[in-house]
N, C-alpha and C. Protein backbone atom coordinates (compact mmCIF):
# COMPACT_ATOMS: atom_id res chain seq x y z
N UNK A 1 103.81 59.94 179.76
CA UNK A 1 102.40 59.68 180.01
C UNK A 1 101.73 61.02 180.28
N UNK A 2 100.49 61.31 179.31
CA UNK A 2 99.94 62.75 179.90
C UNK A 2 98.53 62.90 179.25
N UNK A 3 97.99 63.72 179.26
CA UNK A 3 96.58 63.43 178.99
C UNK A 3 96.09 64.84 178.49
N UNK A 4 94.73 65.08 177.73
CA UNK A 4 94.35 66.14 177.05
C UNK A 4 94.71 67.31 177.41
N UNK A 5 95.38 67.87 178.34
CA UNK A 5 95.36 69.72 178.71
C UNK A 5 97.22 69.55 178.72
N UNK A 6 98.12 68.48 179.03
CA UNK A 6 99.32 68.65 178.25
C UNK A 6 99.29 68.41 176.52
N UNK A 7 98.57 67.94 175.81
CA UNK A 7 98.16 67.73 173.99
C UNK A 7 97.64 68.90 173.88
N UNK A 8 96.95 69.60 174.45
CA UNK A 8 96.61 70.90 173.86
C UNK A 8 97.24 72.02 173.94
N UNK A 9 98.02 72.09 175.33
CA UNK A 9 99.12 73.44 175.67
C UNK A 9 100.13 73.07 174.51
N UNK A 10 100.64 72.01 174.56
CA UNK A 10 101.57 71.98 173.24
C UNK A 10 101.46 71.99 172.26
N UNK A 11 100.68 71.85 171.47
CA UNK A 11 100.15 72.26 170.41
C UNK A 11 99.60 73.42 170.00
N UNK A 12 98.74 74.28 170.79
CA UNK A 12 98.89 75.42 170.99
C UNK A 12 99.98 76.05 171.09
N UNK A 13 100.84 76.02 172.12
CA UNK A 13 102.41 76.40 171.54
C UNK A 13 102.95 76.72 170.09
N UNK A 14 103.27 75.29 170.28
CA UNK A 14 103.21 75.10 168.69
C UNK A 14 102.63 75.83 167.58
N UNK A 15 101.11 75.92 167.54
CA UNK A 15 100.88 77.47 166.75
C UNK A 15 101.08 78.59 167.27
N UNK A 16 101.57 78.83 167.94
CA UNK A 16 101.50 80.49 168.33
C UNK A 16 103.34 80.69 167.99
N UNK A 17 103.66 79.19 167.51
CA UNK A 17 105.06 79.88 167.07
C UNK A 17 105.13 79.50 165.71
N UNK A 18 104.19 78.68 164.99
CA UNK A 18 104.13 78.79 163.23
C UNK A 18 104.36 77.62 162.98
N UNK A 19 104.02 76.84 162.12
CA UNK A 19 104.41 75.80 161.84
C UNK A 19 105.88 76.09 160.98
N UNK A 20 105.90 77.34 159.89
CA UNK A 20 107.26 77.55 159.51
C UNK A 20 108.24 77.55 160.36
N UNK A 21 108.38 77.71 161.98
CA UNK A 21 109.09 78.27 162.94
C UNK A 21 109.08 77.23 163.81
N UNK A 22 108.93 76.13 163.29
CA UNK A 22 108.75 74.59 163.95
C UNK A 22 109.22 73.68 163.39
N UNK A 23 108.55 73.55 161.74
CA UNK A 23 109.31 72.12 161.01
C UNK A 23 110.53 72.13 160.58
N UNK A 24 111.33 71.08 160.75
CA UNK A 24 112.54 71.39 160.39
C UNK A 24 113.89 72.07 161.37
N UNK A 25 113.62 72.76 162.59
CA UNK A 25 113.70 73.60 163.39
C UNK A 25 114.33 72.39 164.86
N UNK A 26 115.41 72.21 164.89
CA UNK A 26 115.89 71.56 166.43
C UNK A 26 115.52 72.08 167.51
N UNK A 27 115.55 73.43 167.86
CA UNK A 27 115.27 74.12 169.20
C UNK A 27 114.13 74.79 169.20
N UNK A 28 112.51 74.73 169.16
CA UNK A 28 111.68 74.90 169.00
C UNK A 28 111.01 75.76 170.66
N UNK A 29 110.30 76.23 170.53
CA UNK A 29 110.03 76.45 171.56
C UNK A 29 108.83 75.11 172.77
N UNK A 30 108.45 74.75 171.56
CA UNK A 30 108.18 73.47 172.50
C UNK A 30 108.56 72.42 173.10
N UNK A 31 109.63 72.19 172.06
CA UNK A 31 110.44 71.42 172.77
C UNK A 31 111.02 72.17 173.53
N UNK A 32 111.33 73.45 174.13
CA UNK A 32 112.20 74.17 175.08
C UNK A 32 111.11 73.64 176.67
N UNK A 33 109.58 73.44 175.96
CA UNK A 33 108.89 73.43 177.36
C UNK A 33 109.33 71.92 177.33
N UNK A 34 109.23 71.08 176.92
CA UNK A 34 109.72 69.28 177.19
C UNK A 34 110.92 69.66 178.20
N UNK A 35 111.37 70.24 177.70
CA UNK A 35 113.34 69.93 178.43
C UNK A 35 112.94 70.70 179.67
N UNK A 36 112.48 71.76 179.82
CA UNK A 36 111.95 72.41 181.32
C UNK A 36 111.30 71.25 182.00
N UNK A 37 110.14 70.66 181.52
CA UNK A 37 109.39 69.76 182.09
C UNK A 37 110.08 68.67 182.54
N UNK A 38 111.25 68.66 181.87
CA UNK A 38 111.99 66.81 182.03
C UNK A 38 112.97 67.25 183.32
N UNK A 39 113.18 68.40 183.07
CA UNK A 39 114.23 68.59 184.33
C UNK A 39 113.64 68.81 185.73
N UNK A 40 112.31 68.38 185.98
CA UNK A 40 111.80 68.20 187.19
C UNK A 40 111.70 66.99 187.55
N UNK A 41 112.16 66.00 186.64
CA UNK A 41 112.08 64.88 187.21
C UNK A 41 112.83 64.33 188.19
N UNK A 42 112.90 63.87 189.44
CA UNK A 42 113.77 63.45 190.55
C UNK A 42 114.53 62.25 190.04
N UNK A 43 113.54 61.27 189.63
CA UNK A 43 114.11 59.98 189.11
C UNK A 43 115.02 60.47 187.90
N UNK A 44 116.26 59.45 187.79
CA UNK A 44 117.16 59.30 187.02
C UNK A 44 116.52 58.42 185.65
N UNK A 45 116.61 59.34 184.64
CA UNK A 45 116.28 59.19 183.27
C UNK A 45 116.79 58.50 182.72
N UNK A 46 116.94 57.66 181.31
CA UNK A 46 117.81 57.10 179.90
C UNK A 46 116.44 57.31 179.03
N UNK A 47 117.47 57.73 177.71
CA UNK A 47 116.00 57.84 177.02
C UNK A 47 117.20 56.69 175.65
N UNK A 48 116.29 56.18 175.04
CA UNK A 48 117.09 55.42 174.06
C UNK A 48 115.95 55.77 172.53
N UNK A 49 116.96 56.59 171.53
CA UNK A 49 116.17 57.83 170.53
C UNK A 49 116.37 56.72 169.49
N UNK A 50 115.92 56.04 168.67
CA UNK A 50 116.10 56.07 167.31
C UNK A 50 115.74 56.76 166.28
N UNK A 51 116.31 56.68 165.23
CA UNK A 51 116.08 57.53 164.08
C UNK A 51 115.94 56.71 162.89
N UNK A 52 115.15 56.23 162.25
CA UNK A 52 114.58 55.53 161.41
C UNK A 52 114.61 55.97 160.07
N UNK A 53 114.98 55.41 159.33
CA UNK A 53 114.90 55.45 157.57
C UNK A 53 113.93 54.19 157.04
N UNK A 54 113.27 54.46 156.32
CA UNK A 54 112.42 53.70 155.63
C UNK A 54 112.27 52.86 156.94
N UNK A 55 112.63 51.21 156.60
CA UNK A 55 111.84 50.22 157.52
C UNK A 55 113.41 49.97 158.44
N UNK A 56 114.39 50.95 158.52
CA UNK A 56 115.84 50.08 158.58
C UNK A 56 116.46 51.53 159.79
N UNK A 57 117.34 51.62 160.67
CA UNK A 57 117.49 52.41 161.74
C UNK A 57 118.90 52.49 161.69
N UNK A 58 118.93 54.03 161.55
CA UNK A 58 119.88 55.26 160.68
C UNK A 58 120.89 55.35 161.97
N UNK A 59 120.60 55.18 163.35
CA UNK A 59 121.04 55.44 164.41
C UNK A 59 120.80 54.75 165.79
N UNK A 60 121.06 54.90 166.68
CA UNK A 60 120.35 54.64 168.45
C UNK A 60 121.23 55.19 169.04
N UNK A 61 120.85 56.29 169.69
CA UNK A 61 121.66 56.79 170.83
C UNK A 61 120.77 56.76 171.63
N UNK A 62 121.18 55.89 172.88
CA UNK A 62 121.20 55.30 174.53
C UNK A 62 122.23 56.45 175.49
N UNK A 63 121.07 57.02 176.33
CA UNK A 63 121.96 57.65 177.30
C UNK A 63 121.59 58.60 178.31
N UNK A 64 121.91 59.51 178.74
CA UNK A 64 121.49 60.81 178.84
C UNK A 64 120.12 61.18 178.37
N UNK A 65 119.08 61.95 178.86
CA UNK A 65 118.12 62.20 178.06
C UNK A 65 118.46 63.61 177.46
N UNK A 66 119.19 64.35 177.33
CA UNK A 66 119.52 65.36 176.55
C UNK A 66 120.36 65.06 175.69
N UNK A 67 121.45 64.55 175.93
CA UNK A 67 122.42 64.00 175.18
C UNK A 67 121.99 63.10 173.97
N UNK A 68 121.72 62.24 174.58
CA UNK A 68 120.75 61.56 173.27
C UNK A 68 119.74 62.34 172.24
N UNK A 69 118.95 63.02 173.27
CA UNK A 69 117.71 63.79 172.28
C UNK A 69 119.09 64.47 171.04
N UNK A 70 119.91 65.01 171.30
CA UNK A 70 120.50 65.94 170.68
C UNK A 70 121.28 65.05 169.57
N UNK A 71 122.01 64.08 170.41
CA UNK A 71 122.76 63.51 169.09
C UNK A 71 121.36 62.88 167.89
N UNK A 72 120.57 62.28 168.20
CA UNK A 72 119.51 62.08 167.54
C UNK A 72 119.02 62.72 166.94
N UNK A 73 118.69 64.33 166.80
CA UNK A 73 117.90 65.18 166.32
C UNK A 73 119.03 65.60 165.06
N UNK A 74 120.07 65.77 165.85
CA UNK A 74 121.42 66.31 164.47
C UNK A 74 121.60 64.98 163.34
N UNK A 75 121.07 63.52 163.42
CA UNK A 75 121.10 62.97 162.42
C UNK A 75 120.03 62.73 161.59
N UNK A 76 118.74 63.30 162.60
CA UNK A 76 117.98 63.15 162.08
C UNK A 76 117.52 64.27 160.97
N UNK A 77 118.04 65.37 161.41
CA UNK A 77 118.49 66.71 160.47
C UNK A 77 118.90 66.22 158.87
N UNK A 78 120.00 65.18 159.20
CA UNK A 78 120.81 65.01 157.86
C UNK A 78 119.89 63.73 157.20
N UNK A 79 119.16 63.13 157.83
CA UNK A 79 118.37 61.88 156.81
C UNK A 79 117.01 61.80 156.60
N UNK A 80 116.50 63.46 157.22
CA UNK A 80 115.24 63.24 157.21
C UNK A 80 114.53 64.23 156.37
N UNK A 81 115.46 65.73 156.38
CA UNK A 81 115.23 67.00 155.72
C UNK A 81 115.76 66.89 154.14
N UNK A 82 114.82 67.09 153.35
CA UNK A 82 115.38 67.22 151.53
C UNK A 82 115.49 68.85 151.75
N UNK A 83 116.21 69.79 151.29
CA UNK A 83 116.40 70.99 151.19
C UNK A 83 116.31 71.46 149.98
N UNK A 84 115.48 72.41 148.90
CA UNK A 84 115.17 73.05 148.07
C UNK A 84 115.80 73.93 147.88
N UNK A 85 116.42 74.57 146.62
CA UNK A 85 116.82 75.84 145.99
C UNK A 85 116.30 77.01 146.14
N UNK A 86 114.97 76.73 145.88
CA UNK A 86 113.71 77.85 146.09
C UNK A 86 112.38 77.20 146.32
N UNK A 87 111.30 77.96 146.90
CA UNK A 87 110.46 77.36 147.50
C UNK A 87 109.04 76.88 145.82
N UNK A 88 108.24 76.48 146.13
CA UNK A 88 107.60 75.29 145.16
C UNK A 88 106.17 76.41 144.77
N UNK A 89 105.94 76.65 143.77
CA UNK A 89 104.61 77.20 143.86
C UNK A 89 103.31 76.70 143.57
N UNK A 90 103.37 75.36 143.02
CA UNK A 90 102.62 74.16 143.44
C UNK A 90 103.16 73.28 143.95
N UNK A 91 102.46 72.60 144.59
CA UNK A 91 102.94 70.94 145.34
C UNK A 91 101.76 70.15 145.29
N UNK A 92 101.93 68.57 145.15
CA UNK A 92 100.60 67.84 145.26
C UNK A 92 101.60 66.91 146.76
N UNK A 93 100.52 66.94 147.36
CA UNK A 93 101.42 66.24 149.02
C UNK A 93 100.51 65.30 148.80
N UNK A 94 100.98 64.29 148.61
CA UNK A 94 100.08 62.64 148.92
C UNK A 94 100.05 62.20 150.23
N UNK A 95 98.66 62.16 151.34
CA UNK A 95 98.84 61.22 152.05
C UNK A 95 98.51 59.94 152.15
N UNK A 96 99.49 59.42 152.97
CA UNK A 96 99.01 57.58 152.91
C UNK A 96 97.85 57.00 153.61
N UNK A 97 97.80 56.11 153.37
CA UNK A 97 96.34 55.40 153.60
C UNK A 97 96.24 55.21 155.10
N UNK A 98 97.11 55.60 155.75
CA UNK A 98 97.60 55.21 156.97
C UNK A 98 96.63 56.10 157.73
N UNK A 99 96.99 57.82 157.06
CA UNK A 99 96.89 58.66 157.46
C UNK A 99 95.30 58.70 156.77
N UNK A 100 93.61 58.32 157.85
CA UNK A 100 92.59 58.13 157.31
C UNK A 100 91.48 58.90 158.03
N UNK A 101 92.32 59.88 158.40
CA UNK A 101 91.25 60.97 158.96
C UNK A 101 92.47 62.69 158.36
N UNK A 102 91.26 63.50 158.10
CA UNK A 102 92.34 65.22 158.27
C UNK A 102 93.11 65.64 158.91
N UNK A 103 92.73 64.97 159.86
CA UNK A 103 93.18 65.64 161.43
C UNK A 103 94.58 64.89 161.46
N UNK A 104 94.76 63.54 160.71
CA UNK A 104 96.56 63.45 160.96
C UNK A 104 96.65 63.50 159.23
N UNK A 105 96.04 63.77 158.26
CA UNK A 105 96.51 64.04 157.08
C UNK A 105 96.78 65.17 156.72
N UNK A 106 96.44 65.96 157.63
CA UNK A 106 97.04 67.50 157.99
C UNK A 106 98.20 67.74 157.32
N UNK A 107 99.16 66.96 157.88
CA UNK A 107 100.47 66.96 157.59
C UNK A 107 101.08 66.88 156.53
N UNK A 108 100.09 66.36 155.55
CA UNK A 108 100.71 66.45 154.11
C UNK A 108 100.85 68.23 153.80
N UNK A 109 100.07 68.73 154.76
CA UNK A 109 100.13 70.24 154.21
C UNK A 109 101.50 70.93 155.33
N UNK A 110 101.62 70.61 156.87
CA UNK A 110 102.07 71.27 157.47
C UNK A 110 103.76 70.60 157.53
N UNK A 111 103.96 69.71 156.99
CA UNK A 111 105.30 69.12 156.65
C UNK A 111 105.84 70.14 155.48
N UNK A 112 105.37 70.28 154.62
CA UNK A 112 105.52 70.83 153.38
C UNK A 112 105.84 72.60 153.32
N UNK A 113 104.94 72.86 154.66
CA UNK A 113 104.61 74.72 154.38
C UNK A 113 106.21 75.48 154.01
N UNK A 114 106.92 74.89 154.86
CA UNK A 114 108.32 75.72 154.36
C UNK A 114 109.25 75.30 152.97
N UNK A 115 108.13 74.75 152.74
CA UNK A 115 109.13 74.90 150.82
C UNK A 115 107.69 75.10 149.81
N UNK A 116 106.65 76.02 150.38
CA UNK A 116 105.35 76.47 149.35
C UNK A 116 106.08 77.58 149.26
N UNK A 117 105.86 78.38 148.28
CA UNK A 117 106.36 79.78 147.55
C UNK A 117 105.08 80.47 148.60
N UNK A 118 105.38 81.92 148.66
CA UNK A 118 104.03 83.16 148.85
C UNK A 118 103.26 82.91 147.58
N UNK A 119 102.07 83.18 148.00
CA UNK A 119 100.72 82.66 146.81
C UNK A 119 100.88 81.84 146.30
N UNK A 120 101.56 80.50 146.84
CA UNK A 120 101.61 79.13 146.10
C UNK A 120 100.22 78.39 146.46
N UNK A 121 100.13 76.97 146.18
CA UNK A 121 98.79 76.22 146.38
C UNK A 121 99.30 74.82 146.79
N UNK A 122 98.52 74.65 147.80
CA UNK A 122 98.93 73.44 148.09
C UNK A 122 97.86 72.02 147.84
N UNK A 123 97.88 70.97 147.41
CA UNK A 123 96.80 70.22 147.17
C UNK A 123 97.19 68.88 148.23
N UNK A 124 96.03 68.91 149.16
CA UNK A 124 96.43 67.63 150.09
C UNK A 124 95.85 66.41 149.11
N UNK A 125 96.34 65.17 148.07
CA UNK A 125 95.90 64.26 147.67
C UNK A 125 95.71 63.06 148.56
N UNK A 126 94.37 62.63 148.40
CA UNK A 126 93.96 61.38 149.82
C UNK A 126 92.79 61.01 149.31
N UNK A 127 92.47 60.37 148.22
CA UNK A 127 91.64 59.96 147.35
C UNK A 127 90.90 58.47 148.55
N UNK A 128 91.43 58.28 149.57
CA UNK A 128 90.72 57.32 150.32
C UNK A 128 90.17 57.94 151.51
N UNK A 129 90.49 59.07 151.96
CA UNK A 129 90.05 60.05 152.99
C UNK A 129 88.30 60.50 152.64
N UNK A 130 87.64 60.00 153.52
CA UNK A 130 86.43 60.57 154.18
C UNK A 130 85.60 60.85 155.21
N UNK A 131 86.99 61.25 156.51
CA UNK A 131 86.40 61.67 157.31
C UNK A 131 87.41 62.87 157.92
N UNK A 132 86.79 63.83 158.67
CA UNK A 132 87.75 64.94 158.96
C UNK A 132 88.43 64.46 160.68
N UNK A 133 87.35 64.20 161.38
CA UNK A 133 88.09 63.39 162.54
C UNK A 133 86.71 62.89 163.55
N UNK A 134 86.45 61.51 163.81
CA UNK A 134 85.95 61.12 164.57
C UNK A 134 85.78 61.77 165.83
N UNK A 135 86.76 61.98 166.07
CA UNK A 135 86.81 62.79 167.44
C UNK A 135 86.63 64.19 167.70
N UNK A 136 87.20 65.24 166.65
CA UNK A 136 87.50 66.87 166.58
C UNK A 136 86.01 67.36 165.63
N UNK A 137 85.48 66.28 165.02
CA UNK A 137 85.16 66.68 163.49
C UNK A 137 83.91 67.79 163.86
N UNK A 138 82.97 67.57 164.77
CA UNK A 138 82.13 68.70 165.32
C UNK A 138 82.92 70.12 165.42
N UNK A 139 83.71 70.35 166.23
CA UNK A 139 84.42 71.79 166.99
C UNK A 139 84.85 71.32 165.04
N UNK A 140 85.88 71.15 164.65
CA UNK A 140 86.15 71.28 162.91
C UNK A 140 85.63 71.62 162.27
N UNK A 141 84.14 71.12 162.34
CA UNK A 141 83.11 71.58 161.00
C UNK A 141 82.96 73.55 161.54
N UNK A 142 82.66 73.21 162.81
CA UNK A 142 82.21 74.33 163.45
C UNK A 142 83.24 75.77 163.61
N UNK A 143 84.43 75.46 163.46
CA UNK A 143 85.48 76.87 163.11
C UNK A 143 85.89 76.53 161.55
N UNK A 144 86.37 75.29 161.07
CA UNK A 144 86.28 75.89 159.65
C UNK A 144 88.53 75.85 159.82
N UNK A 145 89.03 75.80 159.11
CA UNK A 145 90.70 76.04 158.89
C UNK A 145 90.85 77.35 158.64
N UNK A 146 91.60 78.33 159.28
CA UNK A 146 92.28 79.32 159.08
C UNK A 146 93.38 79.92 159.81
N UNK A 147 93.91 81.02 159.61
CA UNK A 147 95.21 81.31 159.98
C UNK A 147 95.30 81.96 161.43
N UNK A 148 96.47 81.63 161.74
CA UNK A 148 96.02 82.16 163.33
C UNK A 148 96.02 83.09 164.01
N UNK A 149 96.09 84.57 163.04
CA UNK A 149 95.32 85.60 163.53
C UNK A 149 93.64 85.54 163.52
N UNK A 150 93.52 84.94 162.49
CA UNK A 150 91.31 85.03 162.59
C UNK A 150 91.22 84.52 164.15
N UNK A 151 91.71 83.74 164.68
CA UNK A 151 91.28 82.92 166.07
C UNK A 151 91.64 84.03 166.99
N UNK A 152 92.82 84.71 166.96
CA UNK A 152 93.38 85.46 168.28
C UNK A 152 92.68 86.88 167.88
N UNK A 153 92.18 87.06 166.78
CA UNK A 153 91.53 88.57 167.26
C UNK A 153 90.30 88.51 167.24
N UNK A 154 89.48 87.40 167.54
CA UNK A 154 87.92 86.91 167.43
C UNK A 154 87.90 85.85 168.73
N UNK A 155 89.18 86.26 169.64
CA UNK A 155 89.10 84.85 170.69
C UNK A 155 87.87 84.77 171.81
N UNK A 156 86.75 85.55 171.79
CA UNK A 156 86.02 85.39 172.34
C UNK A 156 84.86 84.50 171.53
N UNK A 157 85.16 84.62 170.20
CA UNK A 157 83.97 83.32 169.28
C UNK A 157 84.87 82.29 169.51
N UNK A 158 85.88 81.83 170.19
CA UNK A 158 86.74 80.65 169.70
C UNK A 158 87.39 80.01 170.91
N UNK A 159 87.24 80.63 171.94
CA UNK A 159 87.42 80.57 173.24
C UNK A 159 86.72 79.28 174.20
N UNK A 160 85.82 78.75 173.37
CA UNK A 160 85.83 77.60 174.10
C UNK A 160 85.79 76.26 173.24
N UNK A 161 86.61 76.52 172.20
CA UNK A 161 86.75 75.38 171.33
C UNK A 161 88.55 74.61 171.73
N UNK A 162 88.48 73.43 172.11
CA UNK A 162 89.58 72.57 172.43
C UNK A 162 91.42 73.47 172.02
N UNK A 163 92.38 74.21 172.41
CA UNK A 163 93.42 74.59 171.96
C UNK A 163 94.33 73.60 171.04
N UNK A 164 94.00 72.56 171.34
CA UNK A 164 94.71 71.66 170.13
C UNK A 164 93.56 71.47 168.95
N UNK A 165 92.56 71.42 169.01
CA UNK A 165 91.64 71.98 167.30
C UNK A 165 92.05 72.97 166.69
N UNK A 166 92.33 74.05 167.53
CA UNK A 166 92.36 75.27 166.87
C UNK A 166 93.64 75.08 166.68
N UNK A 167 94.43 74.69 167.20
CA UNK A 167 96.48 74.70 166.52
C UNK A 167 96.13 73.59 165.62
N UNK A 168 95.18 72.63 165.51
CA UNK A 168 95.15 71.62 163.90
C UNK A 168 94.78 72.44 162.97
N UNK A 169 93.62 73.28 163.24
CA UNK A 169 93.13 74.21 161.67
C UNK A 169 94.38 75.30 161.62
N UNK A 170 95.17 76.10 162.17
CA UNK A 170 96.36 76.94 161.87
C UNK A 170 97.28 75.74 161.37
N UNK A 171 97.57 75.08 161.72
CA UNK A 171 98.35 74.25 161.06
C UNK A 171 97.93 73.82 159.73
N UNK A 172 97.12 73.33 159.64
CA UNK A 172 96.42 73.08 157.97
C UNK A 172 96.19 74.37 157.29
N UNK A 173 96.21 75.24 157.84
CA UNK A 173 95.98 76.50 157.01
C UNK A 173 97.06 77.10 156.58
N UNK A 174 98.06 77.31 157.37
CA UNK A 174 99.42 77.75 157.42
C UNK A 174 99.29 79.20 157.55
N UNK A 175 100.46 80.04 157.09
CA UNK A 175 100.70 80.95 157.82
C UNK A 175 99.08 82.41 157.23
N UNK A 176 99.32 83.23 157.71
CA UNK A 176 98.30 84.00 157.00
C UNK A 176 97.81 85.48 157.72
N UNK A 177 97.45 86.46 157.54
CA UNK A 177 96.98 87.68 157.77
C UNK A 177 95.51 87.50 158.30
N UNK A 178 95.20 88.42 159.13
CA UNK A 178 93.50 88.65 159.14
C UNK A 178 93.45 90.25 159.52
N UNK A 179 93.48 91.10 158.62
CA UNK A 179 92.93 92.23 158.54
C UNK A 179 91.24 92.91 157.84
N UNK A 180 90.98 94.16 159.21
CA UNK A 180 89.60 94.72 158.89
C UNK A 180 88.43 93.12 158.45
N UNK A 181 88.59 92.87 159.15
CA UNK A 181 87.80 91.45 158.96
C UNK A 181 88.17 90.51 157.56
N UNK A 182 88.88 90.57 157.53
CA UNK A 182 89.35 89.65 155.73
C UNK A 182 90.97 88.91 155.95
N UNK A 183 90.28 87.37 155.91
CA UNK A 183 91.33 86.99 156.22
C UNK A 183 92.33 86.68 154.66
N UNK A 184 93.97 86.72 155.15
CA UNK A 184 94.55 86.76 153.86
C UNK A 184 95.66 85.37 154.12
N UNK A 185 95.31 84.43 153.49
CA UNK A 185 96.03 83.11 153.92
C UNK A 185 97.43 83.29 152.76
N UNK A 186 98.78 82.67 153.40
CA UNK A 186 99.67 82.74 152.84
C UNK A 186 99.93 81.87 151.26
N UNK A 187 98.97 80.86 151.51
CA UNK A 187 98.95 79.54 150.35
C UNK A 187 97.70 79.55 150.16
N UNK A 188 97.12 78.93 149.70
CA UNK A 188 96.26 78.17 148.71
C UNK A 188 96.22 77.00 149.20
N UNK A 189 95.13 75.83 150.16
CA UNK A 189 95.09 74.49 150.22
C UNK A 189 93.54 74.05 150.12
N UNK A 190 93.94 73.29 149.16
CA UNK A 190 93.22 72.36 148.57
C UNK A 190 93.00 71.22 148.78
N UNK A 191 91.68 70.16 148.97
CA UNK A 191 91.35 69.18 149.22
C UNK A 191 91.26 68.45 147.78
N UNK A 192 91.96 66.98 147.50
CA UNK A 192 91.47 65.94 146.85
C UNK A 192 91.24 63.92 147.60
N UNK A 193 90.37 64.96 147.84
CA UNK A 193 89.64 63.26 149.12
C UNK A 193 88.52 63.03 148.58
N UNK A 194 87.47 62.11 149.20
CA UNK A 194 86.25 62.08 149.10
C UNK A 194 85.47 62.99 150.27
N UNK A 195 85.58 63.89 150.55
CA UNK A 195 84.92 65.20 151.26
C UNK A 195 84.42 65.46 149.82
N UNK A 196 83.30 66.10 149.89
CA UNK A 196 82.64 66.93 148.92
C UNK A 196 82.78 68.18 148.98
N UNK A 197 82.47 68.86 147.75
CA UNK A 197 82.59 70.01 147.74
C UNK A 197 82.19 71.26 149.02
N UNK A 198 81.07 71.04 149.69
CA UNK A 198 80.22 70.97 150.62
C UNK A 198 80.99 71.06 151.62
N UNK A 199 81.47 70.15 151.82
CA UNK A 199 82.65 69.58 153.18
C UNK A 199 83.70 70.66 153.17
N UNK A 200 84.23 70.87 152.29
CA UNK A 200 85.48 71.96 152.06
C UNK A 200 85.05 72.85 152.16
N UNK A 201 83.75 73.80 151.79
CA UNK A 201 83.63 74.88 151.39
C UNK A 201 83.15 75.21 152.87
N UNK A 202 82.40 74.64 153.55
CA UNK A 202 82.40 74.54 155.05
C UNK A 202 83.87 74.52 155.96
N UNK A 203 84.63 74.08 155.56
CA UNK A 203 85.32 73.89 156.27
C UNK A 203 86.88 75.16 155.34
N UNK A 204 86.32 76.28 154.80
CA UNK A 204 86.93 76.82 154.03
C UNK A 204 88.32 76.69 153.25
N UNK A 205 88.04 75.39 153.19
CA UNK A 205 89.35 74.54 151.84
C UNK A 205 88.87 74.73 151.09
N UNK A 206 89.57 74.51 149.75
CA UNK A 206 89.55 74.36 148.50
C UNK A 206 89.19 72.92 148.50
N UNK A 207 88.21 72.99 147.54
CA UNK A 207 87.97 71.12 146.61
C UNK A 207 88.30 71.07 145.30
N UNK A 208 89.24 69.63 144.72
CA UNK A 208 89.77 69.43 143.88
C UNK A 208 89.02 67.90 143.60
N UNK A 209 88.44 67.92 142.51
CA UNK A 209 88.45 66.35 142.87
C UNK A 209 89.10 65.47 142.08
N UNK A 210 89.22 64.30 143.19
CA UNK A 210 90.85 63.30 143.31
C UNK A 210 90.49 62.65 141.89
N UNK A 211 89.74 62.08 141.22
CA UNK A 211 89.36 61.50 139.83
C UNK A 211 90.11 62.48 138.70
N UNK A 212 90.49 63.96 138.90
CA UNK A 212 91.00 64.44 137.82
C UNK A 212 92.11 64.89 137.66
């Protein structure tokens, strides 16, 4: 149970260590702050982990709350990760209908970042998506997606925008440079939603549109 200033320290975290340096990744540094945090608890823990495949459950380990997290995470390693030869220099990432705002369709881009090639392109497809987030979409429109040096060497323009907005736009942006004022993003991402051209170019994505 926790509320907006634990969602934002962690996530923040979370970008300041990469989304490459996260997905995929068992010992993360955020999860290093969970396991600090859990070990203050007085009360005696069980955590019971499943690990899920399609609609049908790959595992349950009941127990220990470390013990479990761990046996859980190592199967979830083996049924959840596809592993690539070499990394992709296009990708079209479909999100589902499920996923009906940016702000969690994100992920079609930040699931993906560690198998885009350098100067690859990424295209988030969401041909039912038209909204960026009910909730974020102001502070969103208003910084725009980029990499997370533009934020840390401009942190006085950015300094009072929510720390979990700003770890959603590094995350959708993925990894990237900002030198002498010019920022240099690692990929290429692209919008095919119903955002308009307008919408993206504001929000410095690429627009593709989903009809072609």
């Amino acid at each position: 149970i926790s509320a907006a200033d634990m969602i934002n320290v962690t996530h923040w975290l979370g970008a300041l260590a990469g989304v490459r340096g996260t997905i995929g990744l068992k010992n993360t540094p955020v999860r290093d702050m969970i396991h600090a945090a859990a070990a203050h608890l007085s009360t005696p823990s069980t955590l019971i982990a499943l690990v899920i495949v399609d609609k049908g459950i790959a595992g349950m380990f009941i127990g220990d709350y470390l013990a479990a997290w761990d046996a859980a995470a190592d199967l979830s390693a083996q049924r959840h990760i596809i592993w690539v030869d070499r990394p992709f220099q296009r990708v079209l990432s479909c999100a589902p209908p499920m996923y009906d705002e940016l702000w969690t369709a994100g992920k079609a881009m930040y699931k993906l970042e560690p198998a885009l090639a350098e100067g690859g392109e990424l295209i988030i497809y969401a041909p039912h998506l038209e909204v960026v987030s009910h909730t974020h979409g102001k502070y969103i429109y208003e910084i725009g997606y980029h990499v997370l040096p533009y934020f840390l060497q401009q942190w006085d323009k950015f300094k009072h925008i929510p720390l979990g907005v700003l770890a959603h736009s590094t995350h959708v942006r993925g990894d990237g440079r900002f030198q002498n004022n010019i920022e240099y993003p690692r990929a290429t991402v692209k919008l095919a939603t119903r955002l308009s051209p307008e919408d993206c170019a504001q929000l410095a994505l690429d627009y593709v549109n989903p009809q072609e």
